[in-house]
N, C-alpha and C. Protein backbone atom coordinates (compact mmCIF):
# COMPACT_ATOMS: atom_id res chain seq x y z
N UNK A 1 21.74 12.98 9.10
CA UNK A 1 20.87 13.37 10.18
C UNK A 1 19.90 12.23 10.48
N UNK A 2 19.65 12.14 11.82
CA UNK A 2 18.97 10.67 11.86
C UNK A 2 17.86 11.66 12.72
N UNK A 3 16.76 11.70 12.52
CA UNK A 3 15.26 12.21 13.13
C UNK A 3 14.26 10.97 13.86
N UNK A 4 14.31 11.50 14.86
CA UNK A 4 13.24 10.24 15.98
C UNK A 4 12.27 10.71 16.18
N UNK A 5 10.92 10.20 16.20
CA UNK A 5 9.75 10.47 16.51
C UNK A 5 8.68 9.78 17.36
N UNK A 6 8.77 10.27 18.51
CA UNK A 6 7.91 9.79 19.92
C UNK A 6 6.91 10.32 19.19
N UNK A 7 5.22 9.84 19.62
CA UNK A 7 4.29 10.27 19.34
C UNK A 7 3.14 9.79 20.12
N UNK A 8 2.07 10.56 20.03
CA UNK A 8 1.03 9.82 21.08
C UNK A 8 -0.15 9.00 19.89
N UNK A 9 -0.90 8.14 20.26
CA UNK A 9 -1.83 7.34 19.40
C UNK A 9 -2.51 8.38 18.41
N UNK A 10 -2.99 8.51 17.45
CA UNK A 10 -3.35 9.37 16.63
C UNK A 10 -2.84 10.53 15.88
N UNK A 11 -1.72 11.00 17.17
CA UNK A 11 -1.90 12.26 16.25
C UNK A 11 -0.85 12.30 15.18
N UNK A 12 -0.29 11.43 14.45
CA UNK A 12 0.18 11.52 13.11
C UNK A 12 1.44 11.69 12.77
N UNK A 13 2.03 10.75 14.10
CA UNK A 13 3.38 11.33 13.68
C UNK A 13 4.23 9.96 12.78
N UNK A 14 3.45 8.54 12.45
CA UNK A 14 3.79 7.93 11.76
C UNK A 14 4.33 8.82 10.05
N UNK A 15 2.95 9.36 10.01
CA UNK A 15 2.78 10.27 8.99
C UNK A 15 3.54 11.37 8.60
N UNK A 16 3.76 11.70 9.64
CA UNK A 16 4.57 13.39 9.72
C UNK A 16 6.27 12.48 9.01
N UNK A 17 6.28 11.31 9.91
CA UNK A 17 7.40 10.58 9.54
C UNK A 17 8.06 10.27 8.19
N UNK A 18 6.54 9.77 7.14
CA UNK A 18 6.66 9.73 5.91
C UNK A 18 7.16 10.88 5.33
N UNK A 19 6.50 11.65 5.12
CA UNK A 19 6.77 13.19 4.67
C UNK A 19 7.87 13.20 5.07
N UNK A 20 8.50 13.32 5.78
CA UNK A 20 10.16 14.05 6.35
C UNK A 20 10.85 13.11 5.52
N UNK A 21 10.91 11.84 5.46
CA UNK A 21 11.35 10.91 5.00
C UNK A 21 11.80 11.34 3.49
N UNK A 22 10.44 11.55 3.00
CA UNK A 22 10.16 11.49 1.40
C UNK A 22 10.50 12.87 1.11
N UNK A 23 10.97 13.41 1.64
CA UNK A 23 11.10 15.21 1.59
C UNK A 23 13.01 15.09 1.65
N UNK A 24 13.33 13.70 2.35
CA UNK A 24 14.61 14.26 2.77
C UNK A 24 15.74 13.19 1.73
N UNK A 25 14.84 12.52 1.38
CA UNK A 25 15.38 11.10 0.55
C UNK A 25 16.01 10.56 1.24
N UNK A 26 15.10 9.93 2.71
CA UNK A 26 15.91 8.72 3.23
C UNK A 26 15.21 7.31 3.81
N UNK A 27 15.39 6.90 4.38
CA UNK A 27 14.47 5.88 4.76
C UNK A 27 13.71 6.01 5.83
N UNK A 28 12.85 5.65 6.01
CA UNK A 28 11.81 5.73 7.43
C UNK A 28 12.23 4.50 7.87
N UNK A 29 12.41 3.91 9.75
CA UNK A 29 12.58 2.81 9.56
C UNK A 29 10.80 2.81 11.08
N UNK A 30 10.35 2.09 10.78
CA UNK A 30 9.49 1.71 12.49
C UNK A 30 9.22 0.41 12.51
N UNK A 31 8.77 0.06 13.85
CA UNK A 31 8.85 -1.43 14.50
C UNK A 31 8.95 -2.24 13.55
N UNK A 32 7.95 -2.10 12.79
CA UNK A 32 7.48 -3.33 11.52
C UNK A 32 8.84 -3.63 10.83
N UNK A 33 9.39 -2.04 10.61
CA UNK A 33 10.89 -2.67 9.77
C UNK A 33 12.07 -3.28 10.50
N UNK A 34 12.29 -2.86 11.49
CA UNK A 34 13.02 -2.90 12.01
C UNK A 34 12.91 -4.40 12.87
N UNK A 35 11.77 -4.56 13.13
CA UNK A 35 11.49 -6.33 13.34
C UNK A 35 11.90 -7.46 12.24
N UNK A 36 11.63 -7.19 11.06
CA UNK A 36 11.88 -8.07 10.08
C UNK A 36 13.04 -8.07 9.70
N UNK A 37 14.04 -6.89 9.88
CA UNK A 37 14.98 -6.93 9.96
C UNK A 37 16.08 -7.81 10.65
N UNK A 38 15.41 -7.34 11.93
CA UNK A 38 16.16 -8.82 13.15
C UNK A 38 15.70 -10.05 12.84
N UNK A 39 14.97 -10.06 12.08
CA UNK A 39 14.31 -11.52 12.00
C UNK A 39 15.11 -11.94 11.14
N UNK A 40 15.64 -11.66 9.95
CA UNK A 40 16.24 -11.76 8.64
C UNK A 40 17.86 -12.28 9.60
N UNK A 41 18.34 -11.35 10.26
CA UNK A 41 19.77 -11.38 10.66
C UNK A 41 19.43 -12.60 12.09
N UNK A 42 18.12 -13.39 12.19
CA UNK A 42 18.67 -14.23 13.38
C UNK A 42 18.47 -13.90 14.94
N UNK A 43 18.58 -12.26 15.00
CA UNK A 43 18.66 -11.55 16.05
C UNK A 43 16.94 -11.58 16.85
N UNK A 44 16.06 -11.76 16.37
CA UNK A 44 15.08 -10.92 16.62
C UNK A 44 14.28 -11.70 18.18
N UNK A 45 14.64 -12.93 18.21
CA UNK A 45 14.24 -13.72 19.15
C UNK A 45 14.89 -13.02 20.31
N UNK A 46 15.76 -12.21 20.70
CA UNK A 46 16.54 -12.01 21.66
C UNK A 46 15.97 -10.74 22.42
N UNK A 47 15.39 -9.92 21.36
CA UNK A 47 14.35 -8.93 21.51
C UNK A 47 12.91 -8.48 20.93
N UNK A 48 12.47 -10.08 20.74
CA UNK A 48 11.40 -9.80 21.00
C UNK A 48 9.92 -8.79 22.06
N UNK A 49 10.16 -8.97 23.19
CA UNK A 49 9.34 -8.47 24.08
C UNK A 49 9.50 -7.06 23.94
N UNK A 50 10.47 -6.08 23.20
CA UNK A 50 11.18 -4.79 22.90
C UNK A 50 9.99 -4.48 21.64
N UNK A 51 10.17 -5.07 20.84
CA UNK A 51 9.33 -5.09 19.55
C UNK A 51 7.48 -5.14 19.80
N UNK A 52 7.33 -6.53 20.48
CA UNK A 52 6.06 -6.31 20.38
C UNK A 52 5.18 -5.10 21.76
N UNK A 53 6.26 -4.51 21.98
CA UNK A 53 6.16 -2.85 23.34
C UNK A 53 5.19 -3.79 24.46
N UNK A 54 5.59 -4.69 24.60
CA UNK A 54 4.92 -4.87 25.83
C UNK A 54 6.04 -5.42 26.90
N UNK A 55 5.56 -4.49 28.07
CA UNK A 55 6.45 -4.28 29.26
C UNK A 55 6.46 -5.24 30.27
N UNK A 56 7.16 -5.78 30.61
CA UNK A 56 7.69 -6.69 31.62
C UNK A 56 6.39 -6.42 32.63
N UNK A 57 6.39 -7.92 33.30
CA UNK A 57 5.94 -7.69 34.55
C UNK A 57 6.10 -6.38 35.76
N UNK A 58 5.68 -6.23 36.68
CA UNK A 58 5.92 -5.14 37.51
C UNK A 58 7.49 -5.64 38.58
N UNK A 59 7.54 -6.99 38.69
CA UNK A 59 8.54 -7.90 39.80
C UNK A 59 9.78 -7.52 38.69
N UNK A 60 9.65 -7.73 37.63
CA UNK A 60 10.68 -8.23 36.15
C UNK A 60 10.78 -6.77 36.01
N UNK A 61 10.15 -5.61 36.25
CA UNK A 61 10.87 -4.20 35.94
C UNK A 61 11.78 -3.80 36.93
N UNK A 62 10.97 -3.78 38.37
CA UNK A 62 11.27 -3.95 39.39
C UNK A 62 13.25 -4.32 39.32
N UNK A 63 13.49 -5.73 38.88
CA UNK A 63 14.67 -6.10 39.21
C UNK A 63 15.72 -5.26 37.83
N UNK A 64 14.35 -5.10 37.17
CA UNK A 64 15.73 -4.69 35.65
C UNK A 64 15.85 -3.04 36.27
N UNK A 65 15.00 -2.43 36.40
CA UNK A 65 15.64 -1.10 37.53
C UNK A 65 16.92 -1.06 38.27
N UNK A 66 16.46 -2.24 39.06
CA UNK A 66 18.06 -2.15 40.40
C UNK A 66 19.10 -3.08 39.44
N UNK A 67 19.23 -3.10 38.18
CA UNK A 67 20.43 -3.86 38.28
C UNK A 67 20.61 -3.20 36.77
N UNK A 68 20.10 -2.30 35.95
CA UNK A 68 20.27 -1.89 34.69
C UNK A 68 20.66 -0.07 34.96
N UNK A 69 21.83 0.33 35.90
CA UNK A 69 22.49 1.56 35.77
C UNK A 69 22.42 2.54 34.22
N UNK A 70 23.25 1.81 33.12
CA UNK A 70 23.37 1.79 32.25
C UNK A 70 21.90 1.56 30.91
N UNK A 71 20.95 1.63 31.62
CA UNK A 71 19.97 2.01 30.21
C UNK A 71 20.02 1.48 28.86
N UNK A 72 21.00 2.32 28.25
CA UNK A 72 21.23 2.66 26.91
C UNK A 72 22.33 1.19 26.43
N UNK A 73 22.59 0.75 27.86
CA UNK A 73 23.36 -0.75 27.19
C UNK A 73 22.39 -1.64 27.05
N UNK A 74 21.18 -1.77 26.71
CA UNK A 74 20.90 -2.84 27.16
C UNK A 74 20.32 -3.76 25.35
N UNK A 75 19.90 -4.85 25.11
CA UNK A 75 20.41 -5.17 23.71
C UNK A 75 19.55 -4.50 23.19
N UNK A 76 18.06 -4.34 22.83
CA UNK A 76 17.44 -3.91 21.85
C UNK A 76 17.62 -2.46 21.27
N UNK A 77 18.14 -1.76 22.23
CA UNK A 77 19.24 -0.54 21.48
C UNK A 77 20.14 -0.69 21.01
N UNK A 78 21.44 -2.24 21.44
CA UNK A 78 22.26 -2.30 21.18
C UNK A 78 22.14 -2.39 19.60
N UNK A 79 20.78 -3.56 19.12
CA UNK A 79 20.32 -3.63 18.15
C UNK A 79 20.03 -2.90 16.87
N UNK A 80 19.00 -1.83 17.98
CA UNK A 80 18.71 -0.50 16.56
C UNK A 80 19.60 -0.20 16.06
N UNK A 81 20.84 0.64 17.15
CA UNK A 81 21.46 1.24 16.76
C UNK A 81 22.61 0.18 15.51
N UNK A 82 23.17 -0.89 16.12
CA UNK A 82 23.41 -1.58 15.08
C UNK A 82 22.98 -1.83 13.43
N UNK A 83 21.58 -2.02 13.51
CA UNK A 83 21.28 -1.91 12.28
C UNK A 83 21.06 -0.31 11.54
N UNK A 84 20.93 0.38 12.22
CA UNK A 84 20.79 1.78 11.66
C UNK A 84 22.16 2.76 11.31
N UNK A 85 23.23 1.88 12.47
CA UNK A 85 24.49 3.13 12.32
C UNK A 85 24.68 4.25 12.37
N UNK A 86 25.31 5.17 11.61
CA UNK A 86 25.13 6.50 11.11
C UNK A 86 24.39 7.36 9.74
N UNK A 87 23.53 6.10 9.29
CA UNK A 87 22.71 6.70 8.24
C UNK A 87 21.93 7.45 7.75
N UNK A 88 21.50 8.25 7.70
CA UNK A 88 20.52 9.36 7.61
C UNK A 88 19.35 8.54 7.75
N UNK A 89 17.98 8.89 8.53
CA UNK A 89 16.87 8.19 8.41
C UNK A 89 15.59 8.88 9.04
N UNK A 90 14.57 8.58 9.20
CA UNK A 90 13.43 9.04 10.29
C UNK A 90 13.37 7.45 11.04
N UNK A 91 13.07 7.97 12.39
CA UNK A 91 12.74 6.73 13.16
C UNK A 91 11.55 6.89 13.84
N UNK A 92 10.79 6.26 14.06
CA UNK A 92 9.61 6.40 14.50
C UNK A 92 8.96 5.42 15.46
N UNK A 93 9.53 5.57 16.81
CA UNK A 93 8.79 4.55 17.75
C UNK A 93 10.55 4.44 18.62
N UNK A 94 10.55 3.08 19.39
CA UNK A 94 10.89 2.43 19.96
C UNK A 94 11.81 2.96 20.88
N UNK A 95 11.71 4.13 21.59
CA UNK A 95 12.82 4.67 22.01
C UNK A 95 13.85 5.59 21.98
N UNK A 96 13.83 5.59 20.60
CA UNK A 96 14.55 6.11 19.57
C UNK A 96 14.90 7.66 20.13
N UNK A 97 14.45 8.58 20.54
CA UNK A 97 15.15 9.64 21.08
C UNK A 97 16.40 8.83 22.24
N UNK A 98 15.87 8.38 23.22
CA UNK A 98 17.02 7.74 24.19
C UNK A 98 18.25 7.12 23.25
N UNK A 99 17.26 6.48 22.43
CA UNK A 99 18.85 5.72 21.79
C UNK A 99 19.65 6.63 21.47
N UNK A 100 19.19 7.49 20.60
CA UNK A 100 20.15 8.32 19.41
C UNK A 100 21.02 9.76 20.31
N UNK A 101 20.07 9.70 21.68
CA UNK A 101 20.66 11.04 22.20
C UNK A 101 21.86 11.51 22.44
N UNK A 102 22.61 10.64 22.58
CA UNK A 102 24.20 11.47 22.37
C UNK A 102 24.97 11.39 20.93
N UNK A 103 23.99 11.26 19.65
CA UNK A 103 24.42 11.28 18.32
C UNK A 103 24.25 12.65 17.74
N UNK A 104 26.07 13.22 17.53
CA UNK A 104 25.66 14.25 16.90
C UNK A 104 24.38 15.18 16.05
N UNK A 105 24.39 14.29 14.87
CA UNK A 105 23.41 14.90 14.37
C UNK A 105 21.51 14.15 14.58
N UNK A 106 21.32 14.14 15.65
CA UNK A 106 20.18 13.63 15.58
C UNK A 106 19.24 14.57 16.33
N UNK A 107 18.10 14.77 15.63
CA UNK A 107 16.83 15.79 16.25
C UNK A 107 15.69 14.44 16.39
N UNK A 108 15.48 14.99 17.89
CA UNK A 108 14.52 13.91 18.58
C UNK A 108 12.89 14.92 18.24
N UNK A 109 11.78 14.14 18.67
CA UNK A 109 10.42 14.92 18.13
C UNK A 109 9.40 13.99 19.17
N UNK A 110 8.79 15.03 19.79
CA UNK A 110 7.78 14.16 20.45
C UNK A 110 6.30 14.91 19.27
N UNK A 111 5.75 14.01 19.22
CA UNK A 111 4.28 14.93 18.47
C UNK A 111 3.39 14.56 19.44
N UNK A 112 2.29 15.09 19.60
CA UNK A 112 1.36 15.36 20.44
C UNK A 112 0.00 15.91 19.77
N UNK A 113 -1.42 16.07 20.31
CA UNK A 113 -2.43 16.35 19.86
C UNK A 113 -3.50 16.24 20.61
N UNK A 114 -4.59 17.20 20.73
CA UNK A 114 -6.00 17.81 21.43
C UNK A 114 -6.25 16.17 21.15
N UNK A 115 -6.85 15.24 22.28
CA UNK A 115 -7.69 14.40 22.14
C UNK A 115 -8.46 14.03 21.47
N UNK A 116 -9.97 14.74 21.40
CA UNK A 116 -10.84 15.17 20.61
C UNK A 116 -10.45 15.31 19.06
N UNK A 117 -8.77 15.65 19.07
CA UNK A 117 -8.80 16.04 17.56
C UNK A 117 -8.17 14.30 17.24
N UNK A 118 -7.47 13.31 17.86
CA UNK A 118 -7.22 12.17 17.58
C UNK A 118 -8.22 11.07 17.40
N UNK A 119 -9.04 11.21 18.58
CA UNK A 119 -10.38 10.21 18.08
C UNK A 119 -11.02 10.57 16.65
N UNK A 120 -11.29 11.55 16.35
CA UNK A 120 -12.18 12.07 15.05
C UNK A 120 -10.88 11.08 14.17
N UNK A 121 -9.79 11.38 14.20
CA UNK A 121 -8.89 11.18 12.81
C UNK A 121 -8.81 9.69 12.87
N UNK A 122 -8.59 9.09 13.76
CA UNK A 122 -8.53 7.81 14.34
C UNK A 122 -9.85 6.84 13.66
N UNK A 123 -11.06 7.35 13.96
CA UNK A 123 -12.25 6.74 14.02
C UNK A 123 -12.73 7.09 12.76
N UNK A 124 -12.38 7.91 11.83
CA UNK A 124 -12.45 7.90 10.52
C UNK A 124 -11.69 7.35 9.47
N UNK A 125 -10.65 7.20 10.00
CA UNK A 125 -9.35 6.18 9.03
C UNK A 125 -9.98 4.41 9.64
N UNK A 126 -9.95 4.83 10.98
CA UNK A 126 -10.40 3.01 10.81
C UNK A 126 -11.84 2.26 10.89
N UNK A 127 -12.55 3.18 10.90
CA UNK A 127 -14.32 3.00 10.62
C UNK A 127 -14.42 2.72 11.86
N UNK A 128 -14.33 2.85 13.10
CA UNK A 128 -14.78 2.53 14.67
C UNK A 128 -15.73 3.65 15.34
N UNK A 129 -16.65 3.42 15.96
CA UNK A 129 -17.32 4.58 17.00
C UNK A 129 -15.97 5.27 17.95
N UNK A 130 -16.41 6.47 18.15
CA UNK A 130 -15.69 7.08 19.08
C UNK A 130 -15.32 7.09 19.99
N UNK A 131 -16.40 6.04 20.68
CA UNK A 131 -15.97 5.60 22.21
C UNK A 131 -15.46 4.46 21.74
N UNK A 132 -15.18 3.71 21.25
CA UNK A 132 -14.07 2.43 21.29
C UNK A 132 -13.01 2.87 20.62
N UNK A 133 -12.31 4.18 20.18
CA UNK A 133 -11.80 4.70 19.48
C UNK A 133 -10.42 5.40 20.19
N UNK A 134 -11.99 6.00 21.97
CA UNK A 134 -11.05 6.70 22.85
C UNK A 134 -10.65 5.92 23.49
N UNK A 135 -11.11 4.73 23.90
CA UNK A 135 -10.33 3.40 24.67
C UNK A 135 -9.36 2.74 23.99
N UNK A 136 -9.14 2.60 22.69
CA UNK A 136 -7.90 2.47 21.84
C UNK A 136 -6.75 3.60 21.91
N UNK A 137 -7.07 4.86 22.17
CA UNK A 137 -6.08 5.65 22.38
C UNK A 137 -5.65 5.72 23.47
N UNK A 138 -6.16 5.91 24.52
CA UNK A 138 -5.91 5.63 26.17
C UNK A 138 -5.16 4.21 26.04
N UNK A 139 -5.77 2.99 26.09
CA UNK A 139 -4.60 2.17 26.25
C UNK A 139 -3.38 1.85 25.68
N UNK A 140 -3.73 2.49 24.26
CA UNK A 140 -1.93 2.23 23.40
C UNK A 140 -0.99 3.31 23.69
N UNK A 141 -1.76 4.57 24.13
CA UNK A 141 -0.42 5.57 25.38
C UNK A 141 -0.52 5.05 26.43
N UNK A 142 -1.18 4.79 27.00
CA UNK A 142 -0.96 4.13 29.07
C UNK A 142 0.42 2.96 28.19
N UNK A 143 0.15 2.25 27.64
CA UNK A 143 1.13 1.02 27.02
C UNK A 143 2.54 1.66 26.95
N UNK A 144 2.08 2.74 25.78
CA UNK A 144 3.71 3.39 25.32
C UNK A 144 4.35 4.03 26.73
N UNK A 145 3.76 4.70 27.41
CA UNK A 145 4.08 5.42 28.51
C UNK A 145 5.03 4.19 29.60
N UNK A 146 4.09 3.29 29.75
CA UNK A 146 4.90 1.99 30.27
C UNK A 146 5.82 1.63 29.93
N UNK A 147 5.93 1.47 28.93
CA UNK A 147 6.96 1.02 27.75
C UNK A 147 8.32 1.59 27.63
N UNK A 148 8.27 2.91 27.63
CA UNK A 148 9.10 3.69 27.60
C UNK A 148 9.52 3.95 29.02
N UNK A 149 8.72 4.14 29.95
CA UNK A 149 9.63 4.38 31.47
C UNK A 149 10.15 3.00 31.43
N UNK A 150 9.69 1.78 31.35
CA UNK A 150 10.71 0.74 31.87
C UNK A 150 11.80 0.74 30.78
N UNK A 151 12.01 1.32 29.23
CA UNK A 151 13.21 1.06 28.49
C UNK A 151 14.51 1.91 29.20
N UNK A 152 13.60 3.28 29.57
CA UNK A 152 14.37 4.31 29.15
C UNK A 152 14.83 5.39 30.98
N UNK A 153 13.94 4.85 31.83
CA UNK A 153 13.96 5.23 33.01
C UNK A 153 12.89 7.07 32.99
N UNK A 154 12.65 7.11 32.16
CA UNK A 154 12.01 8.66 31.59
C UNK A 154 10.70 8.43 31.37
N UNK A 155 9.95 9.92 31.60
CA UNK A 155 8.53 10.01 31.35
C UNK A 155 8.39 9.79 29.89
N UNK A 156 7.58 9.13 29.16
CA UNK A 156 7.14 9.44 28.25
C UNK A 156 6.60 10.69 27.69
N UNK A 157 7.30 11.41 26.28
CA UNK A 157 6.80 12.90 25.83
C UNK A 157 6.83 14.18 27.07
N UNK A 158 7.26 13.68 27.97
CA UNK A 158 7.97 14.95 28.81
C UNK A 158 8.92 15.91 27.70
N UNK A 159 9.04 16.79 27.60
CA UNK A 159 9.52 17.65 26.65
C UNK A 159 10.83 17.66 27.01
N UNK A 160 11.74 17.73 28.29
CA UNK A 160 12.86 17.60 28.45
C UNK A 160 13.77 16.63 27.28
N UNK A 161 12.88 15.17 27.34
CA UNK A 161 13.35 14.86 26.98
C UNK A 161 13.67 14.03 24.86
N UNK A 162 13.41 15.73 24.45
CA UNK A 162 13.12 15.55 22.98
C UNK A 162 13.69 16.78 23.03
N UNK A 163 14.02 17.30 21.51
CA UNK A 163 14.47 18.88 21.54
C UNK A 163 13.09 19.48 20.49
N UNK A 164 12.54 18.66 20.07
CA UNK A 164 11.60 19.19 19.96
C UNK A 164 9.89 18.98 20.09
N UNK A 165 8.79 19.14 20.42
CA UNK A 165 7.67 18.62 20.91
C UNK A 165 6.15 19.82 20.37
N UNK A 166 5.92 19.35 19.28
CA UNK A 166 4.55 20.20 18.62
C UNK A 166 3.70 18.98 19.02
N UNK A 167 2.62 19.88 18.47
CA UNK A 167 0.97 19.67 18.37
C UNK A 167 0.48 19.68 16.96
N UNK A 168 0.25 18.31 16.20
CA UNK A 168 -0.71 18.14 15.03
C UNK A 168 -1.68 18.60 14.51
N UNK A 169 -2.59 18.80 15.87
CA UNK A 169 -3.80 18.73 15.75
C UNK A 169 -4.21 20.55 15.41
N UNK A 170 -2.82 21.27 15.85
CA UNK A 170 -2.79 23.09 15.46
C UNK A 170 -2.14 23.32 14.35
N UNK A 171 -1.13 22.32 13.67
CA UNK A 171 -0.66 22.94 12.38
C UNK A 171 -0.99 21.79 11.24
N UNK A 172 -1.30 20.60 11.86
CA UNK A 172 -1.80 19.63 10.46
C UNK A 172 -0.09 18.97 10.45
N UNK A 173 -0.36 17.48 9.93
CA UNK A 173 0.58 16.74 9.00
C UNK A 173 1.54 17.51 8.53
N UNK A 174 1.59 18.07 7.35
CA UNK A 174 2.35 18.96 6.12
C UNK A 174 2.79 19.54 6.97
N UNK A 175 2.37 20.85 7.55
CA UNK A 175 2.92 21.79 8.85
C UNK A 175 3.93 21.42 9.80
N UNK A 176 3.50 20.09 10.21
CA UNK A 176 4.14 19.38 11.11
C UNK A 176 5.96 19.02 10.45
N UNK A 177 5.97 17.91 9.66
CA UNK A 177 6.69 17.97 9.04
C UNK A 177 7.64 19.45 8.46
N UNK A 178 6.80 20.22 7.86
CA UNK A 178 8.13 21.51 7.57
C UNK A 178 8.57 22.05 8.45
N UNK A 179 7.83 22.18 9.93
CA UNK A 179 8.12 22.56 10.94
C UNK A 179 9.66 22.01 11.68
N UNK A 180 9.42 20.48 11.37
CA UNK A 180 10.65 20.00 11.57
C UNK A 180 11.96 20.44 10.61
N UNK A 181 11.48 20.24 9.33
CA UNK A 181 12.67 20.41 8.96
C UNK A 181 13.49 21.79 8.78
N UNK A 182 12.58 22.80 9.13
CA UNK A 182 13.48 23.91 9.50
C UNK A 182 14.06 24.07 10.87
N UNK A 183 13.46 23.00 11.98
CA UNK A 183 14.12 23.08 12.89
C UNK A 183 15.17 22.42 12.93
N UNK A 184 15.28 21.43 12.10
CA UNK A 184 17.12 21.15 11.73
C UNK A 184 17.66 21.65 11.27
N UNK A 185 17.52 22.33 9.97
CA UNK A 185 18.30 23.83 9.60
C UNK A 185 18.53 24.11 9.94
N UNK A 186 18.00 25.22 11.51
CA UNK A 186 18.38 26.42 11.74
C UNK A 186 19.41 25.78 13.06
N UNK A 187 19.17 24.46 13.32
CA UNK A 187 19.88 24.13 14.85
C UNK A 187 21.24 23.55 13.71
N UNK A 188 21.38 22.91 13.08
CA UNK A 188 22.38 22.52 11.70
C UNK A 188 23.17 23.99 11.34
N UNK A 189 22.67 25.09 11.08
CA UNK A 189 23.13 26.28 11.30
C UNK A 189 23.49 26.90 12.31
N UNK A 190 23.16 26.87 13.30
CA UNK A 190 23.60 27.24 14.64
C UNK A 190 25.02 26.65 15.33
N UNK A 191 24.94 25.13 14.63
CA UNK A 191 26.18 24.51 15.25
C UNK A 191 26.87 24.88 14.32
N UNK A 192 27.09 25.07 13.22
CA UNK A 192 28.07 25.76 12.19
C UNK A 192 28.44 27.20 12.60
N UNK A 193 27.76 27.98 13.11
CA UNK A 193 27.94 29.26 13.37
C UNK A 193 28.70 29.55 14.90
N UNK A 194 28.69 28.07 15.76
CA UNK A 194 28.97 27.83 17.01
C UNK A 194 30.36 27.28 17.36
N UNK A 195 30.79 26.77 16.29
CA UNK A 195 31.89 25.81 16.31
C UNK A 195 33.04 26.21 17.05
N UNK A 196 33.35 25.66 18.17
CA UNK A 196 34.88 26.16 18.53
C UNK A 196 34.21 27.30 19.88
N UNK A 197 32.79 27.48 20.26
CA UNK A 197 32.73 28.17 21.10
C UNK A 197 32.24 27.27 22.41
């Protein structure tokens, strides 16, 4: 089972990531790994600008729009998915629902969270005032949001496009996490109980 996790700035879904990870005995992989990775194999120069999430010019999206039909071909997926395969894992960032979406077993996850409840968690893990705290969260979603419509042609954390999409900030980390993993169970059960229909 390979698990993806969209998330908005704060609310914890790096975290939620760990836990599932360490709950499921598999690897977590996000940017950081998955960069050094390409770096190791040679690759990483080719997708760079993918890695460090910053989005093309507006002219340079513009043309990769009218001439990129195909999305999901394009290399830095070709990439992930390359290095990841069919392995069991949590993924956390880069797309990663788009990539994995026509992979059998993969449950996509957007996490989400009350504002108010991200600055507090935010501005206490990294010692910052609150107002430079909420301007750190606003621009690293306006970023991801960018980021993701020019990879993926899709809203960012639109719920369509995840099968599943909680709130942190109402059940906590721990919550979060078990939440998921019974929602692969019971959808893991469902397709067993479905088979052939």
């Amino acid at each position: 089972m390979i698990i993806t996790i969209g998330r908005e700035y704060g609310s914890g879904g790096h975290d939620i990531g760990e836990k599932l990870a360490e709950k499921l005995g598999v690897e977590l992989y996000d940017k950081e790994y998955l960069a050094e990775r390409l770096k190791e194999l040679g690759d990483y120069e080719e997708v760079q600008t993918f890695f460090e999430e910053k989005p093309a010019n507006s002219l340079l999206y513009a043309i990769a729009r009218e001439e990129a039909d195909d999305r999901l071909s394009r290399k830095p997926f070709e990439e992930i998915r390359r290095l990841i395969g069919t392995r069991p894992c949590v993924l956390v960032g880069r797309c990663a629902n788009a990539i994995f979406r026509q992979q059998e077993d993969h449950i996509s996850v957007f996490v989400h969270a009350d504002l108010d409840w991200r600055i507090q968690r935010i501005a206490q893990s990294n010692g910052i005032s609150e107002k430079a705290t909420k301007v750190l969260i606003q621009e690293t979603d306006r970023g991801r949001a960018e980021f993701h419509r020019q990879y993926t042609g899709e809203e960012w954390g639109d719920s369509r496009g995840y099968q599943l999409s909680l709130d942190s900030g109402r059940i906590g980390i721990q919550q979060a996490a078990e939440l998921i993993l019974a929602y692969g169970e019971a959808s893991w059960r469902w397709k067993e109980d479905n088979k052939g229909i």
